[in-house]
Protein backbone atom coordinates (compact mmCIF):
# COMPACT_ATOMS: atom_id res chain seq x y z
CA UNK A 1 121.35 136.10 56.75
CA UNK A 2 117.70 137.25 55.79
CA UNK A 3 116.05 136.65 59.33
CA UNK A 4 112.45 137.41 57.34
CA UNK A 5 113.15 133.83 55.79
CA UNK A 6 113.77 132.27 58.93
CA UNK A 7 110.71 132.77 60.90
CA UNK A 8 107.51 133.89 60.73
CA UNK A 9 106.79 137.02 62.03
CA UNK A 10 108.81 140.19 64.07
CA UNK A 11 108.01 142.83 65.57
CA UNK A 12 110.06 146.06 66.98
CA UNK A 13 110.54 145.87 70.57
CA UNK A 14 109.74 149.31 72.81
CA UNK A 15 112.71 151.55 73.44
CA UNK A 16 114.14 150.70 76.94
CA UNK A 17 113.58 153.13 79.94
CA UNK A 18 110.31 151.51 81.76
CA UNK A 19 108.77 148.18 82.45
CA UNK A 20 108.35 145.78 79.45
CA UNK A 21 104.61 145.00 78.91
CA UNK A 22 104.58 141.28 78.77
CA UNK A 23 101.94 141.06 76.75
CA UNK A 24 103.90 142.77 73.64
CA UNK A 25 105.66 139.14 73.42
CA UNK A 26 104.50 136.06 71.78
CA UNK A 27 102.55 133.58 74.19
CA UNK A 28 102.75 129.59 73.31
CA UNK A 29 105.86 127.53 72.36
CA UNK A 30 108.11 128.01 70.19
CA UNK A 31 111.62 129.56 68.51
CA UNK A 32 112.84 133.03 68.56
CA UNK A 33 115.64 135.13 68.36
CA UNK A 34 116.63 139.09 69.89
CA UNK A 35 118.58 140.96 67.61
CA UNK A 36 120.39 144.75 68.21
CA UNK A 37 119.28 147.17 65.91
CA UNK A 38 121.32 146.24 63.14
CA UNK A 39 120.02 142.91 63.22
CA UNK A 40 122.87 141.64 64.89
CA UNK A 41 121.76 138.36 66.70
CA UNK A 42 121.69 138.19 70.68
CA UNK A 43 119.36 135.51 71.69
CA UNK A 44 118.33 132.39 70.18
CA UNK A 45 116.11 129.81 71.74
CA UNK A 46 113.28 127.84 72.18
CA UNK A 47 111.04 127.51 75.10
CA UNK A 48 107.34 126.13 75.39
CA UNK A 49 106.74 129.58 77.11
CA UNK A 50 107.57 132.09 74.97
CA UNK A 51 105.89 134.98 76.89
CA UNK A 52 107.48 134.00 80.36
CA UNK A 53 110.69 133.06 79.01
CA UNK A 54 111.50 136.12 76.97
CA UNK A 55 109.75 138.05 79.98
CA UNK A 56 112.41 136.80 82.20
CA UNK A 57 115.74 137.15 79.88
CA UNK A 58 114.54 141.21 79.05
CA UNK A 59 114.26 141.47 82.51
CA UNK A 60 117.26 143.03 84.15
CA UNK A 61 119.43 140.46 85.71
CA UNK A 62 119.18 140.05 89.65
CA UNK A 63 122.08 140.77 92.27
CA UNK A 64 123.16 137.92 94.25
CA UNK A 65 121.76 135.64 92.09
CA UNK A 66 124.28 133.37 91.32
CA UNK A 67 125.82 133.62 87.46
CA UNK A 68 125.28 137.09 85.94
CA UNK A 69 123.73 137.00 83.27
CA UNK A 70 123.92 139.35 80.31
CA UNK A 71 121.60 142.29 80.44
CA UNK A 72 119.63 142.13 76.48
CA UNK A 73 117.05 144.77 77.49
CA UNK A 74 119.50 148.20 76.20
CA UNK A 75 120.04 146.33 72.99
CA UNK A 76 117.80 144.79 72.51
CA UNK A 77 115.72 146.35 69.51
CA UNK A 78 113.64 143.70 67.36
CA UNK A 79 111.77 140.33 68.43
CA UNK A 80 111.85 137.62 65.56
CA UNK A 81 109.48 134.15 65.87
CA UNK A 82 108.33 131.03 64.76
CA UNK A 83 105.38 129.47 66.93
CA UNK A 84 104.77 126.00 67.14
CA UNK A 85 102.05 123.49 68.75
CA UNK A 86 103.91 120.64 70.34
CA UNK A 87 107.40 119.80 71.72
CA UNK A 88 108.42 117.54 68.54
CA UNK A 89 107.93 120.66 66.10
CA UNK A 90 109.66 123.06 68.39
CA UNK A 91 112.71 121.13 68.45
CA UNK A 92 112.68 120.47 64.71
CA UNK A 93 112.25 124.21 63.77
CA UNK A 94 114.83 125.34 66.38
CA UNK A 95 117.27 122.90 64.82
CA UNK A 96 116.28 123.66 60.83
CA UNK A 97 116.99 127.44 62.12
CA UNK A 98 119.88 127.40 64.16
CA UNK A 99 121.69 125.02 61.54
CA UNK A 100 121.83 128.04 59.24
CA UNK A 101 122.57 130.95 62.10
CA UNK A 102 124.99 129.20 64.04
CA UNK A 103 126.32 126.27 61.15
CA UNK A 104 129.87 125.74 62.83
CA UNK A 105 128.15 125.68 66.63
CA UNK A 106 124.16 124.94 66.84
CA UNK A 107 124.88 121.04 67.57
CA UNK A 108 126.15 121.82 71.36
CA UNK A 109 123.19 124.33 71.79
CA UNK A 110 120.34 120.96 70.65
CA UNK A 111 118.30 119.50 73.08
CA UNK A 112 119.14 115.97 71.77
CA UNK A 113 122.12 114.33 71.64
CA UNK A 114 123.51 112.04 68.45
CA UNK A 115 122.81 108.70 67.97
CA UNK A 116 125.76 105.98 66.99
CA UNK A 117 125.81 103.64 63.40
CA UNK A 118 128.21 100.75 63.28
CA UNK A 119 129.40 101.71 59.43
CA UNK A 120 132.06 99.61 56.70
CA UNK A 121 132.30 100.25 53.14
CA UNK A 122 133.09 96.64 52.09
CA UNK A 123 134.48 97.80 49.01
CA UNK A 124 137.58 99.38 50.78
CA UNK A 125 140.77 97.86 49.96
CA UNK A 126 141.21 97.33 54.06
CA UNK A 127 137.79 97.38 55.46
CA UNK A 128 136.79 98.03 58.81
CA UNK A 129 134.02 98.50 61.42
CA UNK A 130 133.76 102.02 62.93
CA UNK A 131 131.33 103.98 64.93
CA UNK A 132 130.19 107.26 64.01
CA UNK A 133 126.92 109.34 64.47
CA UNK A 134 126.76 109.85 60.67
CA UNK A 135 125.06 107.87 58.11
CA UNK A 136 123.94 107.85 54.35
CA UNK A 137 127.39 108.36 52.87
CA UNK A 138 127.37 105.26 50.13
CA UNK A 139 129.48 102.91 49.76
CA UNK A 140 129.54 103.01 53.29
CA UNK A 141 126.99 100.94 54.75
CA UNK A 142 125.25 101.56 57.82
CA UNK A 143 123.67 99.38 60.84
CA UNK A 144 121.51 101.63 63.71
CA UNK A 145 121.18 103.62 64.44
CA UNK A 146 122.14 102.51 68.24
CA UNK A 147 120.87 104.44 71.07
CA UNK A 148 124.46 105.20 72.13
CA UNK A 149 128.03 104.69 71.52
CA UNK A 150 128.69 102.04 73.95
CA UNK A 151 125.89 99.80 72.63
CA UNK A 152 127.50 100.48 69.20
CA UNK A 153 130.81 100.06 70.34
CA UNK A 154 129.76 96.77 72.02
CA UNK A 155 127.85 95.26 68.76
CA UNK A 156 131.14 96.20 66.43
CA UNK A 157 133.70 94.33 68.95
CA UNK A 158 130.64 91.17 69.22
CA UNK A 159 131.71 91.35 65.02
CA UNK A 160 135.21 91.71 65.70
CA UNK A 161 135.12 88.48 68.02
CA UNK A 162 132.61 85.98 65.99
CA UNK A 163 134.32 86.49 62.56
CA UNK A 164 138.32 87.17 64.03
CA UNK A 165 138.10 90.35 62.41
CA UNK A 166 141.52 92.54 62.85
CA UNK A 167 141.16 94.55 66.00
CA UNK A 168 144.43 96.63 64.49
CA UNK A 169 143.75 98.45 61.54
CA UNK A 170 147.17 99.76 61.28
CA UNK A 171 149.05 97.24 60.66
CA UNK A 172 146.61 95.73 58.56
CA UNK A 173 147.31 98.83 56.24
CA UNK A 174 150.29 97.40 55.90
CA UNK A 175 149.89 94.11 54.43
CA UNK A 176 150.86 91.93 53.23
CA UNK A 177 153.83 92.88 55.47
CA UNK A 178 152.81 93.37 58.64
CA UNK A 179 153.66 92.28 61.99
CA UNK A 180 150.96 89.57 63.21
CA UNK A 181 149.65 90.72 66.99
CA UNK A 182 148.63 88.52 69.82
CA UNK A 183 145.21 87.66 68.34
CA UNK A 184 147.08 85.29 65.53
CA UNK A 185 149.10 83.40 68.22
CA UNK A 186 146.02 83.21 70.40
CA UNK A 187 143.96 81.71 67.02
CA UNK A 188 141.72 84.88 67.22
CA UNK A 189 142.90 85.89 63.70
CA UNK A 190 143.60 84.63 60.24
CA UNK A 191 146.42 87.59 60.12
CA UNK A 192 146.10 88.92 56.16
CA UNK A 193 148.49 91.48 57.65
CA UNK A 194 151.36 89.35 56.97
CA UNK A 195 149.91 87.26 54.19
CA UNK A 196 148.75 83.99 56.17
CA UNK A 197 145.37 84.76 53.88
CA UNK A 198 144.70 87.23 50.94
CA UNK A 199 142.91 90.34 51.62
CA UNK A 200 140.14 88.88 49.24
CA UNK A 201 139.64 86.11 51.56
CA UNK A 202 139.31 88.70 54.53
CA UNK A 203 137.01 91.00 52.66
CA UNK A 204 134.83 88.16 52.26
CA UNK A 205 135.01 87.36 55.99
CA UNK A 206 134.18 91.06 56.46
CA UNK A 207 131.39 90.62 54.27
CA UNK A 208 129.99 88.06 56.47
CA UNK A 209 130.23 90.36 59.48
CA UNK A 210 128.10 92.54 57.23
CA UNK A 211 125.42 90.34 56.57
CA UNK A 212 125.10 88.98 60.36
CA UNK A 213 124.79 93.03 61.36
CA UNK A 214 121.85 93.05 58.90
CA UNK A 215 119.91 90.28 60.49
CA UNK A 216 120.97 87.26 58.98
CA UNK A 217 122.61 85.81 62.37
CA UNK A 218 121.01 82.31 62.52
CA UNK A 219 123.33 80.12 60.12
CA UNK A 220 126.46 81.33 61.63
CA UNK A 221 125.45 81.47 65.11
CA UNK A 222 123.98 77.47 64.57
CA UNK A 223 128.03 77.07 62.63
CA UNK A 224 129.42 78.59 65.62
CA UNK A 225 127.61 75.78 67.84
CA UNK A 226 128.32 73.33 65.72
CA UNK A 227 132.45 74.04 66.07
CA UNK A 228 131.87 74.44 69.54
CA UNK A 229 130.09 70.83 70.03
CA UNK A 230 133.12 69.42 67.52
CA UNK A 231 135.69 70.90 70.00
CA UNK A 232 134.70 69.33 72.83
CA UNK A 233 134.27 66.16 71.45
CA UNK A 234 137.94 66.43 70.24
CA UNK A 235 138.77 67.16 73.73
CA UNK A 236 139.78 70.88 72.70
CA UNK A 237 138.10 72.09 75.57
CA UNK A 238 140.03 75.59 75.67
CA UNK A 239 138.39 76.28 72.25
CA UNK A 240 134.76 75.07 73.09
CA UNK A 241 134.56 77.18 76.04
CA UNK A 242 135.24 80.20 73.78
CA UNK A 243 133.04 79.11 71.31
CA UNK A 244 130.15 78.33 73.57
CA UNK A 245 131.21 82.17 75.74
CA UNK A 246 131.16 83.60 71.83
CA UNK A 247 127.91 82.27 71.31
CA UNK A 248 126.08 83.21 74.73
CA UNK A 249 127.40 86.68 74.28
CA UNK A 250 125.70 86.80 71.06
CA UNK A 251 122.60 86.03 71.53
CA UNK A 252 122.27 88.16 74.86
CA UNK A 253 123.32 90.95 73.20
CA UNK A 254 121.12 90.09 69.95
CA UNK A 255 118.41 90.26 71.72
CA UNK A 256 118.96 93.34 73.20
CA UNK A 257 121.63 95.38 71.67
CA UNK A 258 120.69 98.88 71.77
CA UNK A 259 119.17 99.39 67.89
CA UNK A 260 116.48 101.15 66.97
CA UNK A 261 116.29 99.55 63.56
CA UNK A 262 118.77 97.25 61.92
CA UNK A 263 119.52 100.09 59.19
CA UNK A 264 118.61 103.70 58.94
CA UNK A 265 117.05 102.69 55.19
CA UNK A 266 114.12 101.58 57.16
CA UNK A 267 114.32 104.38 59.52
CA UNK A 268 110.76 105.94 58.03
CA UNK A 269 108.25 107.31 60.25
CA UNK A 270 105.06 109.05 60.50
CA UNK A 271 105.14 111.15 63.62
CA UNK A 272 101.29 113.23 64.32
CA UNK A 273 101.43 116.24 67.03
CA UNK A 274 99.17 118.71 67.88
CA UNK A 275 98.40 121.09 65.73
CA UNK A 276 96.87 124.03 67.65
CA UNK A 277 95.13 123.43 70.77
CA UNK A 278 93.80 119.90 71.48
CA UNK A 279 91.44 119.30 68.35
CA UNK A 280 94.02 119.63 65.44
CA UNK A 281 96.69 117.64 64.98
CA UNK A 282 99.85 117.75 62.86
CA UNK A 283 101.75 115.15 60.38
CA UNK A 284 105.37 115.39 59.88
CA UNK A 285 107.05 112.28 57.50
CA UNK A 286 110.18 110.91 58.15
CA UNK A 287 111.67 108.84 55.34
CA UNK A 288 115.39 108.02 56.37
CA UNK A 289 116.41 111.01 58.37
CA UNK A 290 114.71 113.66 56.09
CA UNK A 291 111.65 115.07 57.55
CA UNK A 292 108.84 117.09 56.40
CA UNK A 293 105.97 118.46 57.94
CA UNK A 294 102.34 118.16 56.46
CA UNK A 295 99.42 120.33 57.31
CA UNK A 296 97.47 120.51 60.66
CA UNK A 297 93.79 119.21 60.41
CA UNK A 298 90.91 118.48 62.71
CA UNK A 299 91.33 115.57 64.72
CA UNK A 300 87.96 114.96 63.62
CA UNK A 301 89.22 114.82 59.91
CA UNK A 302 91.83 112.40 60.74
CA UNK A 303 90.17 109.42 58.65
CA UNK A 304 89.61 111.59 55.39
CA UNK A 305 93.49 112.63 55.66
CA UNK A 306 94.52 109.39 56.78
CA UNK A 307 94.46 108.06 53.01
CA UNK A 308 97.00 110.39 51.63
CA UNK A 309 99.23 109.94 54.51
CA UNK A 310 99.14 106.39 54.04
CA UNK A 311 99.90 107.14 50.55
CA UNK A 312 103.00 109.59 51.37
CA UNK A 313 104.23 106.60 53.81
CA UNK A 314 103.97 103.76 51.19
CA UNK A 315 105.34 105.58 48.16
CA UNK A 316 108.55 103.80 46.78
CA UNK A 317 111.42 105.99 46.22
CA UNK A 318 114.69 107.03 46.49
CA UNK A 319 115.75 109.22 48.72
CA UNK A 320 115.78 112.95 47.65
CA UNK A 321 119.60 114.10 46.52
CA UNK A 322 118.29 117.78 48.34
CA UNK A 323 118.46 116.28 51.95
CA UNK A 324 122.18 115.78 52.22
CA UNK A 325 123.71 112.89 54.74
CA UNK A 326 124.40 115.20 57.30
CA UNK A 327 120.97 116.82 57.59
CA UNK A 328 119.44 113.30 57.17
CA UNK A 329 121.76 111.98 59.94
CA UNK A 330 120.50 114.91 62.93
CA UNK A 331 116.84 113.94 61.68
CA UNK A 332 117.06 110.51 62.82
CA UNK A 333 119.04 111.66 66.03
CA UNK A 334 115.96 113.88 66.67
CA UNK A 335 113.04 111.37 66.06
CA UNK A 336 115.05 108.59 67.87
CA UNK A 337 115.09 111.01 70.87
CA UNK A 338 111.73 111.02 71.14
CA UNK A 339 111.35 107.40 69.98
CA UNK A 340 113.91 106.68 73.06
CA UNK A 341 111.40 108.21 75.63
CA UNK A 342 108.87 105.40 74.87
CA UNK A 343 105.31 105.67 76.08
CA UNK A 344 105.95 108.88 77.77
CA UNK A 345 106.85 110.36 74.36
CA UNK A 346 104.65 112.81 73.11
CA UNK A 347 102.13 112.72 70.33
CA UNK A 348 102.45 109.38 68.10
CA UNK A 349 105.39 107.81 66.12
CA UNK A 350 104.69 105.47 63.94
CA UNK A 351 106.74 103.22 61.79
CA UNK A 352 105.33 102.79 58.11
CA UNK A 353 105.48 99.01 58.62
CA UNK A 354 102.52 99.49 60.65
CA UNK A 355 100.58 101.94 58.26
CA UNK A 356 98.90 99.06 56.21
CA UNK A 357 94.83 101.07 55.67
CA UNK A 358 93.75 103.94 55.74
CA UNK A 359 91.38 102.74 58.23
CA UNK A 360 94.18 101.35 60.12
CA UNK A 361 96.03 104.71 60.12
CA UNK A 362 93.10 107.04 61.63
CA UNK A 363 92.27 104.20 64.61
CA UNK A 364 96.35 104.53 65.50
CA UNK A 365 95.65 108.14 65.89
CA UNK A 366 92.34 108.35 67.22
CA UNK A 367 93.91 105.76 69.62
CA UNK A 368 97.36 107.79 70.51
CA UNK A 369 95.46 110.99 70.11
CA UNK A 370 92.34 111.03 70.91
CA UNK A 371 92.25 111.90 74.87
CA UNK A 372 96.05 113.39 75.47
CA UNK A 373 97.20 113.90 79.11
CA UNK A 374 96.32 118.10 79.64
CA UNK A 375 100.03 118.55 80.32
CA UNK A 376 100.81 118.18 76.08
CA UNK A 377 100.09 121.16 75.32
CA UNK A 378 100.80 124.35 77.49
C-alpha cells in the first residue's frame, strides 16, 4: 500500500535516545498513522489533537498505570498525516483511509456504529422482510435507514402483523408443501406454505407491505378500521380487539418509528463544516450514501458559492456505478450519526428538500454558521 496516496504529508521522525520535541508533530485534528522503518504500519488514528495525542502514545508507557501499553517510540521511524478542520471530515477521512489499510477490520476501529434498513426484493420467488445495515443492492428494496436494529426489527414485525405475512420463512421455502404453523389456526396467516393461496397471491400481499413501508399507510390503515368496526358489529369481538390493538400499534409506531428517511434514495444531503479556523467553511455532498467533499471558502463568500451548491444538490441523476453499495451504505451510517446527535451536531446538515435558492441556501448557513459555539473548533 502506497502510504504517499493516502495522506498528505510525512515526515521522518528523530532517532530515539532523548526527549521527543513536541513541536516536530502536527498540531490540529486530524488522521495519522506511525510506521517502522520499512513502512510497516503501527499506529493508526484520529484525534482532534494531533500534537498531544501523538505526544502521549511516543511517550514511554507509565508503571502502575493500569493496561500497558505498547512502547512505539524504538520503532517508531516515520510520521504520515492528513489534517482536517472539523469533527465530520476527520471521521470521513479516517474511515476512506482505514477502509483500504485495514479492509477485513477498520469497521470495529469507527467511531460510529451502523445503521439498520428493513430490505425485500419482491421479485423473489419467496419474499421476505429482513434487517440488515446494508443497502443499494437492486432488486432489493430498501426502507431507512432506522436509527437501530430494534426500531427496524419492530417496523418489519408491525408488517408481518398488518398484512399476516409468514413469520417462518422456512417452511415457506417449502411450499406448496409445507406444514401450516400456529399463525394459520390462529387466522394470522393465509398459509401459501401448504397451498391454502398461491405464492402469486402472497407476493402481492407482500407487495402491499412494500408500499405501506414507503408511505402509503392511509388506505389500509382506514381498511383495517373498517374490518375492525364490521367485527364488532358481527359480534366477533375476539377479532375487533385485534384489529383495533393492530391499528393503535400502527399508528404509534408510525409516528415515531425510528427512520431517518423512508428510503435511503432520498438520503441526499449537503453537510457545511469549517474549513480552517472560524471564517472558512467546508461543503461535502451526500447523494445516497456517496459523499464528496467540495472546496473550503470564506464564510463571507458563502452566497456567491451558494449557487453552484444548490446546483450540485438539485442535479438529477443516477447514482454513480464507482461508489459501490457497501461504501454507499457506511456513508449514510456516518452522516446519520451526526444527523442522530440533533442540534448539538456540529456544523450544518441539510437535506436537499430544503435547498430551494440560492438565496435560501447562504441564509441556512449564515444562520447555522455564522456565530459557532468556540468549542467547534480546537
Amino acid at each position: 500500500m502506497d502510504l504517499g496516496s493516502l495522506f498528505d504529508r510525512h515526515a521522518d521522525l528523530p532517532p530515539p535516545g532523548g526527549p521527543l520535541d513536541p513541536r516536530v508533530l502536527p498540531g490540529g485534528r486530524g488522521v495519522c498513522a506511525l510506521t517502522d522503518e520499512n513502512d510497516r504500519l503501527l499506529l493508526f488514528i484520529a484525534a482532534e489533537n494531533l500534537r498531544r495525542t501523538l505526544a502521549h502514545r511516543l511517550s514511554p508507557p507509565e508503571e502502575g498505570a493500569g493496561r500497558i501499553r505498547p512502547d512505539l517510540r524504538p520503532v517508531a521511524r516515520r510520521l504520515w498525516w492528513t489534517s482536517s478542520h472539523s469533527a465530520f471530515e476527520t471521521s470521513l477521512t479516517y474511515l476512506q483511509i482505514a477502509r483500504l489499510l485495514a479492509p477485513d477490520r477498520y469497521r470495529r476501529d469507527l467511531a460510529f456504529g451502523p445503521v439498520w434498513f428493513a430490505r425485500v426484493c419482491p421479485t423473489d420467488r419467496f419474499p421476505r422482510w429482513t434487517a440488515d445495515t446494508q443497502a443499494f443492492t437492486p432488486p432489493t428494496v430498501d426502507i431507512g435507514p432506522f436509527r437501530d436494529r430494534g426500531a427496524c426489527r419492530r417496523f418489519i414485525e408491525l408488517l408481518e402483523d398488518l398484512f399476516d405475512l409468514c413469520r417462518h420463512h422456512e417452511v415457506l421455502r417449502q411450499a406448496p408443501h409445507g406444514q401450516p404453523c400456529a399463525y394459520k389456526e390462529m387466522g394470522r396467516c393465509p398459509a401459501p406454505c401448504d397451498g391454502s393461496v398461491s405464492l402469486e397471491t402472497y407476493r402481492d400481499t407482500l407487495r402491499a407491505s412494500l408500499r405501506f413501508a414507503r408511505g402509503q399507510s392511509d388506505d389500509h390503515l382506514s381498511l383495517l378500521e373498517e374490518t375492525m368496526h364490521r367485527a364488532a358489529r358481527e359480534l366477533r369481538f375476539e377479532q375487533a380487539a385485534r384489529l383495533r390493538e393492530q391499528a393503535t400499534r400502527a399508528r404509534r409506531l408510525l409516528a415515531a418509528d425510528g427512520r431517518l428517511h423512508v428510503s435511503p434514495e432520498d438520503f441526499r444531503y449537503l453537510v457545511v463544516q469549517r474549513g480552517g479556523g472560524t471564517t472558512r467553511v467546508k461543503p461535502f455532498f451526500v447523494d445516497r450514501g456517496a459523499i464528496t467533499a467540495g472546496q473550503a471558502v470564506p464564510l463571507r463568500e458563502v452566497s456567491r458559492a451558494a449557487a453552484a451548491w444548490a446546483d450540485k444538490m438539485n442535479a438529477a441523476r443516477q447514482p454513480s456505478a464507482d461508489v459501490d453499495p457497501v461504501t454507499r451504505s457506511e456513508g449514510v451510517w456516518l452522516v446519520s450519526h451526526f444527523l442522530l446527535k440533533g442540534d448539538k451536531a456540529p456544523g450544518l446538515f441539510v437535506h436537499a428538500s430544503r435547498i430551494t435558492t440560492p438565496e435560501n441556501l447562504a441564509a441556512l448557513v449564515a444562520h447555522g454558521l455564522g456565530n459557532p459555539p468556540q468549542d467547534r473548533q480546537r
